[in-house]
Structures are given as C-alpha cells and as structure tokens.
C-alpha atoms as a PDB file:
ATOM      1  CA  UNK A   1     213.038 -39.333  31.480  1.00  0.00           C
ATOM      2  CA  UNK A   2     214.736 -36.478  33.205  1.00  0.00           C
ATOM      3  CA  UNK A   3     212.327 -33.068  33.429  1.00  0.00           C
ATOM      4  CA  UNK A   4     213.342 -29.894  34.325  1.00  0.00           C
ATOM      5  CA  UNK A   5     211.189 -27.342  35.803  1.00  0.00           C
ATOM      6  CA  UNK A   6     212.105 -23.108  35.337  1.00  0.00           C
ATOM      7  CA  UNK A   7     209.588 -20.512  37.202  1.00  0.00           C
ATOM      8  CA  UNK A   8     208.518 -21.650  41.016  1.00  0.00           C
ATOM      9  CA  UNK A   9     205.877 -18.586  41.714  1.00  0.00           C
ATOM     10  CA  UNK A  10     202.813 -19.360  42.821  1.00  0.00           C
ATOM     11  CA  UNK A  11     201.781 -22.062  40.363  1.00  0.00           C
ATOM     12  CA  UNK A  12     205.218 -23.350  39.425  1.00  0.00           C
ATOM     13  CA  UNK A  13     206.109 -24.276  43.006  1.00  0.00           C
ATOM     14  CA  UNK A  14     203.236 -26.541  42.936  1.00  0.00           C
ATOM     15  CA  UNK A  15     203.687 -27.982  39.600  1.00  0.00           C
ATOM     16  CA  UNK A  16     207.330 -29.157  40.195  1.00  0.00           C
ATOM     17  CA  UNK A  17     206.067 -30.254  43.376  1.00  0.00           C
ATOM     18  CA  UNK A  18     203.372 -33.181  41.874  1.00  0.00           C
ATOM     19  CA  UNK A  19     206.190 -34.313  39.182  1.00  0.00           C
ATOM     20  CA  UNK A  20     208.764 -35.215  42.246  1.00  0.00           C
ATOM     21  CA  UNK A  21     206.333 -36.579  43.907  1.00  0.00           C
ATOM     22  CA  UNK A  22     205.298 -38.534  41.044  1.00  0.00           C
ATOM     23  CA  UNK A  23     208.690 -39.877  40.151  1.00  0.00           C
ATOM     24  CA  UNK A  24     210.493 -38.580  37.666  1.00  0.00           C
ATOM     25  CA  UNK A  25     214.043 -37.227  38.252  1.00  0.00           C
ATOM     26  CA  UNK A  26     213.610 -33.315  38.677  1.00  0.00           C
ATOM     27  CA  UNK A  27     215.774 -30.510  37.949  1.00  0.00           C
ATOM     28  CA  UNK A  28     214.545 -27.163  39.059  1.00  0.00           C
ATOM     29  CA  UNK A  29     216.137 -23.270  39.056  1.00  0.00           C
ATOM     30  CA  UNK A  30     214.811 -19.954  39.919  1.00  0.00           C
ATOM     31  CA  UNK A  31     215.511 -16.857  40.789  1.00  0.00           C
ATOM     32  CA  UNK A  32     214.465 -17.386  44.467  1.00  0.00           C
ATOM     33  CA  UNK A  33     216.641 -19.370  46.224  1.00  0.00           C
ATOM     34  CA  UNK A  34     214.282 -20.274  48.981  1.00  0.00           C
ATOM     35  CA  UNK A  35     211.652 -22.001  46.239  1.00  0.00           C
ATOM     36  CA  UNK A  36     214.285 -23.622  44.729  1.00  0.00           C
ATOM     37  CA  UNK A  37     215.686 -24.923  48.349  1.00  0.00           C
ATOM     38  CA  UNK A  38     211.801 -25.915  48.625  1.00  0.00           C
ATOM     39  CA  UNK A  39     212.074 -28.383  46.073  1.00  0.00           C
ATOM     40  CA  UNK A  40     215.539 -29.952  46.702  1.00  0.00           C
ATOM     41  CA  UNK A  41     213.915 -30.891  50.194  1.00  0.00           C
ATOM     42  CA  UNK A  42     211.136 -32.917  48.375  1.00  0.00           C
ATOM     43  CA  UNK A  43     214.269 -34.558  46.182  1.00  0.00           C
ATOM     44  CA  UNK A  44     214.406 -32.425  42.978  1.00  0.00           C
ATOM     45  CA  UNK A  45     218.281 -31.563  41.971  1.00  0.00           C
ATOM     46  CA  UNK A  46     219.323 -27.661  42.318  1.00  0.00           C
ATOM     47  CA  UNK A  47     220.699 -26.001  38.869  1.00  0.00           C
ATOM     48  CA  UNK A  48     223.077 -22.958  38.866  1.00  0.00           C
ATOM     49  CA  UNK A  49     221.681 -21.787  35.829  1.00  0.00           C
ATOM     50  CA  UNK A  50     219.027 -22.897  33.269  1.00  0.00           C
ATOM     51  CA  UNK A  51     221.649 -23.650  30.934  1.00  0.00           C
ATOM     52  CA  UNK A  52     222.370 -26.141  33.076  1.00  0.00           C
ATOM     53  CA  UNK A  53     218.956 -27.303  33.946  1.00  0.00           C
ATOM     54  CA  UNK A  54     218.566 -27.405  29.962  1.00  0.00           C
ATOM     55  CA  UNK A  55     221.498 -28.993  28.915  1.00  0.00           C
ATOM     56  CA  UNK A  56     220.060 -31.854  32.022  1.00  0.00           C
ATOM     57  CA  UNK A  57     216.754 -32.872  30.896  1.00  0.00           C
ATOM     58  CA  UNK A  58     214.590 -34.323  28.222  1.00  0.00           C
ATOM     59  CA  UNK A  59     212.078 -32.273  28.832  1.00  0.00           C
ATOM     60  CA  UNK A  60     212.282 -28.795  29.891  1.00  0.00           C
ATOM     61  CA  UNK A  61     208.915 -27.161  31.435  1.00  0.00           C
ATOM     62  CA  UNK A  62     208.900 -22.933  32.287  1.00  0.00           C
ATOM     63  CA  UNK A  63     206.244 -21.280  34.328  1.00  0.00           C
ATOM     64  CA  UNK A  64     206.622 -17.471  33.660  1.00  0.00           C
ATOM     65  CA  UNK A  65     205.333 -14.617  33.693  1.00  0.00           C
ATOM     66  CA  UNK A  66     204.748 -13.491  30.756  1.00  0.00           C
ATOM     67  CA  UNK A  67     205.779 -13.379  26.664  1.00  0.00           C
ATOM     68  CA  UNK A  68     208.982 -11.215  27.004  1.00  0.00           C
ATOM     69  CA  UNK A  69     210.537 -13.157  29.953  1.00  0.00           C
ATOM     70  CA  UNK A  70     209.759 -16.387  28.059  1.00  0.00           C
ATOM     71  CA  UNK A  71     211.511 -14.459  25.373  1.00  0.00           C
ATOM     72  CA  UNK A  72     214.853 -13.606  27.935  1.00  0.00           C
ATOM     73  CA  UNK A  73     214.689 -17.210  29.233  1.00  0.00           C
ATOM     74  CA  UNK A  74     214.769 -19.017  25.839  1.00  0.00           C
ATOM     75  CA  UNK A  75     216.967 -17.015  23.371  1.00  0.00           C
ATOM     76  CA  UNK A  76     220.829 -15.091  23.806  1.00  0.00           C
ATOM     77  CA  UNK A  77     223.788 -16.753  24.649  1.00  0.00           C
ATOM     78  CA  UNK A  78     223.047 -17.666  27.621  1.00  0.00           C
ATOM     79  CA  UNK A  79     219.308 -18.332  26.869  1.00  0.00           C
ATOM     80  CA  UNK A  80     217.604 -22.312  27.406  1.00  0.00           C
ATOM     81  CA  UNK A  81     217.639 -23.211  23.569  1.00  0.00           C
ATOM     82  CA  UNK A  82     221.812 -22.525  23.411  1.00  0.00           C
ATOM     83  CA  UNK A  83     222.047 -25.082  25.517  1.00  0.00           C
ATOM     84  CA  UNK A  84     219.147 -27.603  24.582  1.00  0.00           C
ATOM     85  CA  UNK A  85     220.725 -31.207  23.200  1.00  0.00           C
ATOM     86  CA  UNK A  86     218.865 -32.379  20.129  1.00  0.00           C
ATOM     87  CA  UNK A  87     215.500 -34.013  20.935  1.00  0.00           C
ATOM     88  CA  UNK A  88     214.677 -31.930  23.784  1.00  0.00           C
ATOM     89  CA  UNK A  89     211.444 -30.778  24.128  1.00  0.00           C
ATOM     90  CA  UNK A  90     210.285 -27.672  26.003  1.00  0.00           C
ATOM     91  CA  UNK A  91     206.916 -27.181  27.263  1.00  0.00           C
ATOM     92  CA  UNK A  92     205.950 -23.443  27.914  1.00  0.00           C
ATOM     93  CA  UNK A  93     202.672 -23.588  30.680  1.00  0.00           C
ATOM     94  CA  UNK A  94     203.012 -19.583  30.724  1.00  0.00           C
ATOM     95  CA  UNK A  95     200.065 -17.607  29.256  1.00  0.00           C
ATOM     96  CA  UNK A  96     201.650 -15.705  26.297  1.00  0.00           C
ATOM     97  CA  UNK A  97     200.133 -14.844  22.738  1.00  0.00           C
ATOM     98  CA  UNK A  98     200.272 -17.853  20.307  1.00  0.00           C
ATOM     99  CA  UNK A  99     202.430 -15.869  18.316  1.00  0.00           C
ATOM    100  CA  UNK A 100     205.476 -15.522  20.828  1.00  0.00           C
ATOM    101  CA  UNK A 101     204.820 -19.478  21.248  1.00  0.00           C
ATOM    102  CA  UNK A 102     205.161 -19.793  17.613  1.00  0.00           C
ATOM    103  CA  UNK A 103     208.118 -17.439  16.911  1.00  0.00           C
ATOM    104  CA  UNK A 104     209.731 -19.950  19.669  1.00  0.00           C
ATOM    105  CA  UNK A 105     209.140 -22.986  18.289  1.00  0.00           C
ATOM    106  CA  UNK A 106     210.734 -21.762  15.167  1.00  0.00           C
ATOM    107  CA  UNK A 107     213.739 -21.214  16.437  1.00  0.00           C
ATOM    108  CA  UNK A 108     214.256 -24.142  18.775  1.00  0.00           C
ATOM    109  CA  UNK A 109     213.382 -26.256  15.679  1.00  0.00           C
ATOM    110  CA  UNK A 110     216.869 -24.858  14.024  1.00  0.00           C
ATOM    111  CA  UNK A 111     218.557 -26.600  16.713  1.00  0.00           C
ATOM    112  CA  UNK A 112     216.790 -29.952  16.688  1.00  0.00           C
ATOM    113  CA  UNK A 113     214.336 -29.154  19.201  1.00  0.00           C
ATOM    114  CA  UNK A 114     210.728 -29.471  19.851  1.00  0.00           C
ATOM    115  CA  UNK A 115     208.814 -26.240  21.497  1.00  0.00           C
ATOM    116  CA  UNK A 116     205.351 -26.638  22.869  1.00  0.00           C
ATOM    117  CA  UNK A 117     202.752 -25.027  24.865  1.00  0.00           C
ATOM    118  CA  UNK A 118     200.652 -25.902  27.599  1.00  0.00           C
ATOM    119  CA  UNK A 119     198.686 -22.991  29.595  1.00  0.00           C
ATOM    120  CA  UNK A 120     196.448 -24.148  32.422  1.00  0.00           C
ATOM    121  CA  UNK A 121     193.444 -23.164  34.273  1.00  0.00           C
ATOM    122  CA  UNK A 122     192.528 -23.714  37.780  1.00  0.00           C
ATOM    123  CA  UNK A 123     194.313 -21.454  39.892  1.00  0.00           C
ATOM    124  CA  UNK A 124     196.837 -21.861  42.634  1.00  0.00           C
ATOM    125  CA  UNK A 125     194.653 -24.756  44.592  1.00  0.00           C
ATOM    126  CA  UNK A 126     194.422 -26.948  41.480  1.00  0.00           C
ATOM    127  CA  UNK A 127     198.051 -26.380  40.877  1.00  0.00           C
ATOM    128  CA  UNK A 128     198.658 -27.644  44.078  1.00  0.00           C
ATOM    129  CA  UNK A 129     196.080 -30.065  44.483  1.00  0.00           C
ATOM    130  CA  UNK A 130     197.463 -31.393  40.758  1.00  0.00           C
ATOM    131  CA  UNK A 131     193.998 -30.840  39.179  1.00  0.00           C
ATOM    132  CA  UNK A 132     194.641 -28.642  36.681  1.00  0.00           C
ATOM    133  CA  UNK A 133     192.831 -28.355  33.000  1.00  0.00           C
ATOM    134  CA  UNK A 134     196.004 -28.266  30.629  1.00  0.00           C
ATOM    135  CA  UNK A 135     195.356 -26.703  26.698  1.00  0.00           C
ATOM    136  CA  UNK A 136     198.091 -28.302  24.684  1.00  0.00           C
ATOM    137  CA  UNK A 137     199.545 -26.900  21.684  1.00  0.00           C
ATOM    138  CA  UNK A 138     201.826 -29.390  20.131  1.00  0.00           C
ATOM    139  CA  UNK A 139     202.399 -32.157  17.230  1.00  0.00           C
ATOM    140  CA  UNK A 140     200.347 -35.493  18.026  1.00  0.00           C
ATOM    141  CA  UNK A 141     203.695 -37.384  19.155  1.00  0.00           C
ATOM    142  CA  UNK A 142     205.387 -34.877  20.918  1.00  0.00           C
ATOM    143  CA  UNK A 143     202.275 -34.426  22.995  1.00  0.00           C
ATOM    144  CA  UNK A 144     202.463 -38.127  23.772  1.00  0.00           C
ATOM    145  CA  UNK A 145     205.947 -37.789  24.983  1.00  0.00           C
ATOM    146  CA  UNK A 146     205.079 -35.687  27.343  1.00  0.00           C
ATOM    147  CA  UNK A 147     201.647 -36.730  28.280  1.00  0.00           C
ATOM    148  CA  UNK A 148     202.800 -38.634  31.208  1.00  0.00           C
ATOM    149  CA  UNK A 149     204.428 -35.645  32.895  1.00  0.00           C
ATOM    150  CA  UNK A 150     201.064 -33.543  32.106  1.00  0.00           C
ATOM    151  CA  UNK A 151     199.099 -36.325  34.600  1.00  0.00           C
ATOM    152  CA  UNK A 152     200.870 -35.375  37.074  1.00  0.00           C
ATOM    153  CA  UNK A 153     200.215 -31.451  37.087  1.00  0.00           C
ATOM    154  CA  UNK A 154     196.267 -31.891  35.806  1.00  0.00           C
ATOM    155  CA  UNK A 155     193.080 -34.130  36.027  1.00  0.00           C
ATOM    156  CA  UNK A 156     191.637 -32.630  31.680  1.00  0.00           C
ATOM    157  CA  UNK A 157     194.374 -32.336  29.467  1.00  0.00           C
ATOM    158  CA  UNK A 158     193.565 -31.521  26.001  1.00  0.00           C
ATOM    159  CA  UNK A 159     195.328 -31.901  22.572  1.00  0.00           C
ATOM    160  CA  UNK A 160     193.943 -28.632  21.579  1.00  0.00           C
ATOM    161  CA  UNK A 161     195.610 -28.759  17.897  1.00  0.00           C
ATOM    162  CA  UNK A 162     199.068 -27.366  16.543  1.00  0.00           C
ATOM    163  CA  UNK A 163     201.900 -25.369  18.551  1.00  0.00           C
ATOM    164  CA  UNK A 164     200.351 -22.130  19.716  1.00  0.00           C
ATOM    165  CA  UNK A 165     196.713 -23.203  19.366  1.00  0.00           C
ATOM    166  CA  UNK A 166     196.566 -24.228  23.729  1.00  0.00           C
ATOM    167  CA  UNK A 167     197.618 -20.252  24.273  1.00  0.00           C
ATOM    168  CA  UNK A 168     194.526 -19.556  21.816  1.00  0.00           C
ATOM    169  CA  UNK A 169     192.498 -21.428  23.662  1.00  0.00           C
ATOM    170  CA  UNK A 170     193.997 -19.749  27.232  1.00  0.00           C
ATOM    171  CA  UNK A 171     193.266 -16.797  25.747  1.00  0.00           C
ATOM    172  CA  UNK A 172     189.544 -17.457  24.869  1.00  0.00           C
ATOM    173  CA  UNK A 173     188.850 -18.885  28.172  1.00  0.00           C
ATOM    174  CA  UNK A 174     190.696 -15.595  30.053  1.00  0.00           C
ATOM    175  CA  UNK A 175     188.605 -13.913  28.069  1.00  0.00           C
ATOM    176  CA  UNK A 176     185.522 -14.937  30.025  1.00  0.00           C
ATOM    177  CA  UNK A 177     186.865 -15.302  33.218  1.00  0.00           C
ATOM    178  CA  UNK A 178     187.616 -11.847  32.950  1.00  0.00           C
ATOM    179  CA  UNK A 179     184.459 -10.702  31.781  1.00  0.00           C
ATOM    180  CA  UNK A 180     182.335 -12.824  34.108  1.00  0.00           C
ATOM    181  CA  UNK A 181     184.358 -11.720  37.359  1.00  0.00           C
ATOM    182  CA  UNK A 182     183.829  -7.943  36.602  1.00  0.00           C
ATOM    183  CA  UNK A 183     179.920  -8.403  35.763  1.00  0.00           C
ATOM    184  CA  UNK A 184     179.676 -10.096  38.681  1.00  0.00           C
ATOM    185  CA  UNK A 185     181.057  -7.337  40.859  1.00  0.00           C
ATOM    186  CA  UNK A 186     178.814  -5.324  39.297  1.00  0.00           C
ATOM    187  CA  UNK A 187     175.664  -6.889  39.935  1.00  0.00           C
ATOM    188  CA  UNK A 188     176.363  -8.135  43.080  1.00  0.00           C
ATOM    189  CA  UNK A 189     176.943  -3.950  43.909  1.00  0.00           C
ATOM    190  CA  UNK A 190     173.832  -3.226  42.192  1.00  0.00           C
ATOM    191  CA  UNK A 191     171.802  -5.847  44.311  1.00  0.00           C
ATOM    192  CA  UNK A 192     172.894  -4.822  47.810  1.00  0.00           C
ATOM    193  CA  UNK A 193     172.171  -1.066  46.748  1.00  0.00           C
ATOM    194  CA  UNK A 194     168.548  -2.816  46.029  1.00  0.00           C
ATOM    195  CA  UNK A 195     168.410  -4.075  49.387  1.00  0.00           C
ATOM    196  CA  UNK A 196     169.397  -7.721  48.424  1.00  0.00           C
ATOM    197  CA  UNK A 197     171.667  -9.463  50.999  1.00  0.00           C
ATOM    198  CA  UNK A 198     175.212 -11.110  49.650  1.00  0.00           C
ATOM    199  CA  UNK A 199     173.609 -14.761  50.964  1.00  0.00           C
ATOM    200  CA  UNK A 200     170.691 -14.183  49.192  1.00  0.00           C
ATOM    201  CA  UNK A 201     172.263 -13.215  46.077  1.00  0.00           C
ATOM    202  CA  UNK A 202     174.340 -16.435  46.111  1.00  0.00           C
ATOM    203  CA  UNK A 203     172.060 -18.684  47.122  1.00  0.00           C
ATOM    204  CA  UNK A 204     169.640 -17.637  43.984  1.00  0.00           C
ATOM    205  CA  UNK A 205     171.871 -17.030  41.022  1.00  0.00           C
ATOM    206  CA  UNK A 206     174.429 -20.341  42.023  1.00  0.00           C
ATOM    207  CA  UNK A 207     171.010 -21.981  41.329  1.00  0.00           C
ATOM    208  CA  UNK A 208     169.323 -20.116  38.383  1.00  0.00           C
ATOM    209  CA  UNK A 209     171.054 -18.832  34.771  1.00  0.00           C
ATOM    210  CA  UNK A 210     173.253 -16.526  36.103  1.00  0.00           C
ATOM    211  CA  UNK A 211     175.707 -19.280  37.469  1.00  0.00           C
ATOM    212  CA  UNK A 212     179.071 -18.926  36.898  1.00  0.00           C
ATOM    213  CA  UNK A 213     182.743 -20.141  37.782  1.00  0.00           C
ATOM    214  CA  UNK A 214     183.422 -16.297  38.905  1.00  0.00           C
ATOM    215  CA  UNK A 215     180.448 -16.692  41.448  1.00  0.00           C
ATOM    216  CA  UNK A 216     180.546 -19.924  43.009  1.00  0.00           C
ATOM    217  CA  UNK A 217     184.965 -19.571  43.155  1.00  0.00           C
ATOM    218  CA  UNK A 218     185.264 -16.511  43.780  1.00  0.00           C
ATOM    219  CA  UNK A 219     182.125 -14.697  46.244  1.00  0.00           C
ATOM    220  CA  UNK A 220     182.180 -16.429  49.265  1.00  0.00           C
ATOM    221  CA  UNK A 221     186.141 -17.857  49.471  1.00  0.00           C
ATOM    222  CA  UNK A 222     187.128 -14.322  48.500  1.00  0.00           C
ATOM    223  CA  UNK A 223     184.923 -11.429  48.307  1.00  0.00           C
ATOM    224  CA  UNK A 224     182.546 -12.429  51.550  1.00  0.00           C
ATOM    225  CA  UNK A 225     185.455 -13.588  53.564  1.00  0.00           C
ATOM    226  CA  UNK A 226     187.563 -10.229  52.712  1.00  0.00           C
ATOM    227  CA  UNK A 227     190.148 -12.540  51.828  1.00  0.00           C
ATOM    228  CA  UNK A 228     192.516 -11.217  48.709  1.00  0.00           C
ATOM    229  CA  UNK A 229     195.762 -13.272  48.577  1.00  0.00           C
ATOM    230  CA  UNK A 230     195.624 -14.092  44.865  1.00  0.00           C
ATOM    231  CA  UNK A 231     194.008 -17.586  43.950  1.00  0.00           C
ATOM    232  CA  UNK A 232     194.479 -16.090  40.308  1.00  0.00           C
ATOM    233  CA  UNK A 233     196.031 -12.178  40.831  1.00  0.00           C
ATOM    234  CA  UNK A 234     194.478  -9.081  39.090  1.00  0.00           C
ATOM    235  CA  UNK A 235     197.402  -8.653  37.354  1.00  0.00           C
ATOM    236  CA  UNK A 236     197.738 -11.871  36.095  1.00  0.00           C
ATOM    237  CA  UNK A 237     194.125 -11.597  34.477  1.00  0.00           C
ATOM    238  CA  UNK A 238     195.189  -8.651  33.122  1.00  0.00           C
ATOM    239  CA  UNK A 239     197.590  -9.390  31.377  1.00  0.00           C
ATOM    240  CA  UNK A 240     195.371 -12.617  30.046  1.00  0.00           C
ATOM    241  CA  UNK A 241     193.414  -9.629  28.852  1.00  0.00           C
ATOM    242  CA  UNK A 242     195.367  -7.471  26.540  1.00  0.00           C
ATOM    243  CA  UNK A 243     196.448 -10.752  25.092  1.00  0.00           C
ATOM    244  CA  UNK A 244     192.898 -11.251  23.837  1.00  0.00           C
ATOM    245  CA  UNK A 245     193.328  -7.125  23.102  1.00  0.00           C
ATOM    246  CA  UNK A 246     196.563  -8.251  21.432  1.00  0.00           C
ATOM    247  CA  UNK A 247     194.903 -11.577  19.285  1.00  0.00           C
ATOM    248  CA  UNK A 248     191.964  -9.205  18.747  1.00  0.00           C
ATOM    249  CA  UNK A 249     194.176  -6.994  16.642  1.00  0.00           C
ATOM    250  CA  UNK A 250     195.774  -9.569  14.818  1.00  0.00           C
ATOM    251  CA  UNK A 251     192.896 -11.065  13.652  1.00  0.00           C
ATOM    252  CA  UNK A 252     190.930  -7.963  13.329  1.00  0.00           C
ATOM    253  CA  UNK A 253     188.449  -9.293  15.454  1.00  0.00           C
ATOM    254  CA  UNK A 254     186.402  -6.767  17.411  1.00  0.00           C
ATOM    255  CA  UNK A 255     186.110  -7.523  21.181  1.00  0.00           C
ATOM    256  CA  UNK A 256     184.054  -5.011  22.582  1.00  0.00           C
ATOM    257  CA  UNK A 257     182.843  -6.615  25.830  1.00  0.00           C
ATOM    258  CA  UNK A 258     187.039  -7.393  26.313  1.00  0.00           C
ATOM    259  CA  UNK A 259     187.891  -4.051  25.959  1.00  0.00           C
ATOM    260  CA  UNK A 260     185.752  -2.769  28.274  1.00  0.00           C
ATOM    261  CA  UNK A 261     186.827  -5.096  31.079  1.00  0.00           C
ATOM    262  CA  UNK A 262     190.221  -4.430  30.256  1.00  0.00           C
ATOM    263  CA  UNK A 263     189.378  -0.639  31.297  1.00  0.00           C
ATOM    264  CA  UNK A 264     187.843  -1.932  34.476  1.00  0.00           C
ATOM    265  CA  UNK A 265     190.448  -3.969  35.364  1.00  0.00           C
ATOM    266  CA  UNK A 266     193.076  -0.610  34.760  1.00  0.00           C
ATOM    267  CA  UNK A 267     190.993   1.388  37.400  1.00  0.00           C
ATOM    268  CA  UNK A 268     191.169  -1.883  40.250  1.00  0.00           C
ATOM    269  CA  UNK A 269     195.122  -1.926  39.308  1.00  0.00           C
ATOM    270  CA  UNK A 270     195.663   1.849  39.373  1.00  0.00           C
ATOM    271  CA  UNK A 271     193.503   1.728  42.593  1.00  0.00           C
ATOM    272  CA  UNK A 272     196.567  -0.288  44.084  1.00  0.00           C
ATOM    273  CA  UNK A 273     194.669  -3.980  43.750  1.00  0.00           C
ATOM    274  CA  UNK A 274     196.925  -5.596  41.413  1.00  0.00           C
ATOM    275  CA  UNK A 275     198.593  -7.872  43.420  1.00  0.00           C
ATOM    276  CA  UNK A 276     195.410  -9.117  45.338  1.00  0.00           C
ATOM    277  CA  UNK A 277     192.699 -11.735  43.713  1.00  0.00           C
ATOM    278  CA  UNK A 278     191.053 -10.934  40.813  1.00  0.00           C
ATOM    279  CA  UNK A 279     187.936 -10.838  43.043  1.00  0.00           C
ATOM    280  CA  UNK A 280     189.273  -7.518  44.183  1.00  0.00           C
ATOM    281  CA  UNK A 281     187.686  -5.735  40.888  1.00  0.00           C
ATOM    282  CA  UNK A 282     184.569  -5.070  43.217  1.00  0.00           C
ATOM    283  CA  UNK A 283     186.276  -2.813  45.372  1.00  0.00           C
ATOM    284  CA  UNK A 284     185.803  -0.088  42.574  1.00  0.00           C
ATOM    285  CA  UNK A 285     182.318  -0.472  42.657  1.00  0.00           C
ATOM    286  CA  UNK A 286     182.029   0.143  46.390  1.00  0.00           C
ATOM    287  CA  UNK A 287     184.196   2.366  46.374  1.00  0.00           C
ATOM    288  CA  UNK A 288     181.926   4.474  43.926  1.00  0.00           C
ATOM    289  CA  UNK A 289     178.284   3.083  45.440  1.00  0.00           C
ATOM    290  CA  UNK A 290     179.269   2.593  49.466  1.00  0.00           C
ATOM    291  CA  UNK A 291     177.956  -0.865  49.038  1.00  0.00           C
ATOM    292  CA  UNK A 292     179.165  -3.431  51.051  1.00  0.00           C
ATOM    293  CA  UNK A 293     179.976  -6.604  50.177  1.00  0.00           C
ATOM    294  CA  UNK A 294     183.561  -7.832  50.731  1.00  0.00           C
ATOM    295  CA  UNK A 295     183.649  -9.254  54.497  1.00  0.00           C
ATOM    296  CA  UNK A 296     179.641  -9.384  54.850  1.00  0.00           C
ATOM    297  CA  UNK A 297     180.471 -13.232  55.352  1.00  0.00           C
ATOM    298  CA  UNK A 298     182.475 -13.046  58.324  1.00  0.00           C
END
C-alpha cells in the first residue's frame, strides 16, 4: 500500500515521520522545501505537486490548517481529487467542521473515491512520540483499510461513526480543552493574588476535583517554566473554537461557556500571543492583576 502524506507543520512532520519508519512506501509534498527534504532523508519519495503525490498513492493523508485550505488542496483543476485514481481513499487529520468534511466526501465520491476524517488529540509530543488519540469518521471497511496506517500515528483510535462524525467529536473535545485551559488561568491568577504559591496550587488541585488535562500538561511544562513554543498554539485552539461557535449555530445549540472563552482567547491573540502555547491565555490575567505565575518554576 503506497500512502501519501500533504501538510508537514508541526504535527504533520511527525506523522509522516512514524509511517516511514513503520514501512510503508511514503510520498510526501509541502510547501516547505526543507520539511519535505526532512522526510526524503528518512526514505519517503519527494512529489512536485500533490497531483502527483495523489495520482501515487492508495491512500492519501493531509494535515492542514484549516477548512478552506482543505478546500484549495482538494478541489480545482489542479486540486488532489482531479487527480485521485478510483479507489483511493483520502484521510483528512485536519480539524475542520463536519460539514466541510462532508461536502468533501461528496464530491470525491463522484469520482470513485472514498473521503474520510481523522482529527487527533495529543499535541506535538504525541505526534511525534506516535501516541496520538485518532476520532475516525468513516464507513466500517474503509476504516479498516486504513487502520493499519492509523497504528502507526496513534496508541486510541476510535471508529467514532459515519464521515464527519471524528471532526464532531474534535470539536466537542476542543471544546473543553479550551474551556478548561482559560479557567485554569484564571484561578491559578486568583490564587497567587490570595497568597497561594504556583507549587502549592499544583500539588493540591492535580490531587483533588479540580484535576484536569489543562493543569497537569500545561502549568509546570509551560506556564511555570515560561516556556511558550506551541505544544498545541493559541491559534490553533482558536480556531477549534469558533468551530464549536460554527456547529453551535448549525444546530442551534447554545454554548455559552464556548463563547465566552472564545472572547478570552480574542484578547490573548490581539495581545500578540497567538503563535505561542495555548498556555499563554494567562498572560491576560497578569497582565490585568500583576500576578505572577509564568516562570515562578525556574
């Protein structure tokens, strides 16, 4: 089975990485040169185009950055599904609405081909480390098809249901990631202007009900150490956001707590933290209190 990999940013890189190193004949573009120079080193094949890397494969995976680019990259003349062979089957692991996913899969079907989606969560270290959790949207056989390519990008992969249902279930999760990060900055701001010392504070709630993936991830790696190169970036989780805002809408389903954190995360972008962790929401809170918490653990 010949797979073909489009998108090597931060998580892509790593992706492509663990399926060369796991066998299978890889074809890789992007618009980098360098990353894609990255991966013919390891023994993946170099593609001009992704016309090319499409018209390659069996399997075509994209990590991008969002709906509209998918959009670019799949349809047009020169777009991926022009140049798809019956039988192929695309896997999207972007995070995009369910409906772009579905509007996809719709039209690759007109030309004999499968379309599927397969957001993940776990960051940049468990793309790299190849421990992923994959959400798969996707008919039962297609999904075994590619199942084998899936093990070697993530340790949970889930058949979530039907094509479009694994971006629902991104979504949902985002959701709460979101949500959880920017209450957390909050009360960790609250505590130290209470007098409560960032160890403290960790070493209580990682043990008592207000646990969470956003604490024990995210407060010491990140916000103690002062260090913001994106595990997950602010704008990525923002954008994870207004797709919920987006969903929300659709289903006229009302998201108040989403909404909110969608605001918060608007002031930490337009405060120039975009490009940094997520973490870096609680710069806006001590920025507006004088607490200090980022770089108390150094």
């Amino acid at each position: 089975m010949k797979i073909g990999f489009i998108g090597l940013g931060r998580m892509g890189k790593h992706m492509a990485t663990n399926v060369v190193k796991a066998g299978f004949e890889t074809y890789v573009n992007d618009l980098v040169p360098a990353l894609v120079e990255q991966l013919t080193e390891l023994g993946a094949k170099s593609c001009a185009t992704n016309q090319e890397l499409a018209a390659a494969v069996d399997v075509a995976f994209t990590m991008l950055p969002n709906g509209a680019i998918v959009e670019s990259v799949m349809c047009g003349p020169e777009g991926v599904l022009a140049a798809c062979k019956p039988g192929t089957i695309i896997v999207d692991m972007s995070s995009v609405a369910p409906a772009t996913t579905q509007k996809m899969a719709e039209i690759a079907a007109k030309n004999g081909v499968k379309y599927i989606d397969a957001p993940v969560s776990g960051g940049t270290a468990g793309a790299e480390a190849g421990t992923l959790t994959i959400m798969v949207g996707a008919e039962k056989e297609t999904f075994e098809k590619v199942k084998p390519v899936l093990e070697a990008i993530g340790k949970r992969i889930y058949h979530i249901g039907g094509v479009g249902m694994g971006d629902a279930m991104k979504i949902v999760n985002n959701m709460l990631l979101g949500a959880n990060m920017a209450s957390l900055a909050e009360a960790l701001v609250l505590g130290a202007k209470c007098g409560l010392s960032p160890d403290t504070m960790y070493d209580i709630i990682s043990t008592s009900s207000g646990n969470s993936y956003a604490l024990t991830a995210k407060m010491k790696k990140f916000i103690m150490a002062d260090a913001y190169e994106p595990g997950f970036a602010m704008d990525v989780q923002y954008k994870d956001l207004t797709l919920a805002q987006e969903a929300s809408r659709t289903t006229r389903t009302p998201i108040p707590m989403t909404n909110t954190c969608i605001s918060i995360f608007e002031q930490a972008r337009a405060a120039g933290h975009g490009g940094e962790d997520m973490s870096a929401v609680i710069k806006i809170w001590e920025d507006l209190t004088g607490a200090k918490i980022t770089g108390t653990g150094k």
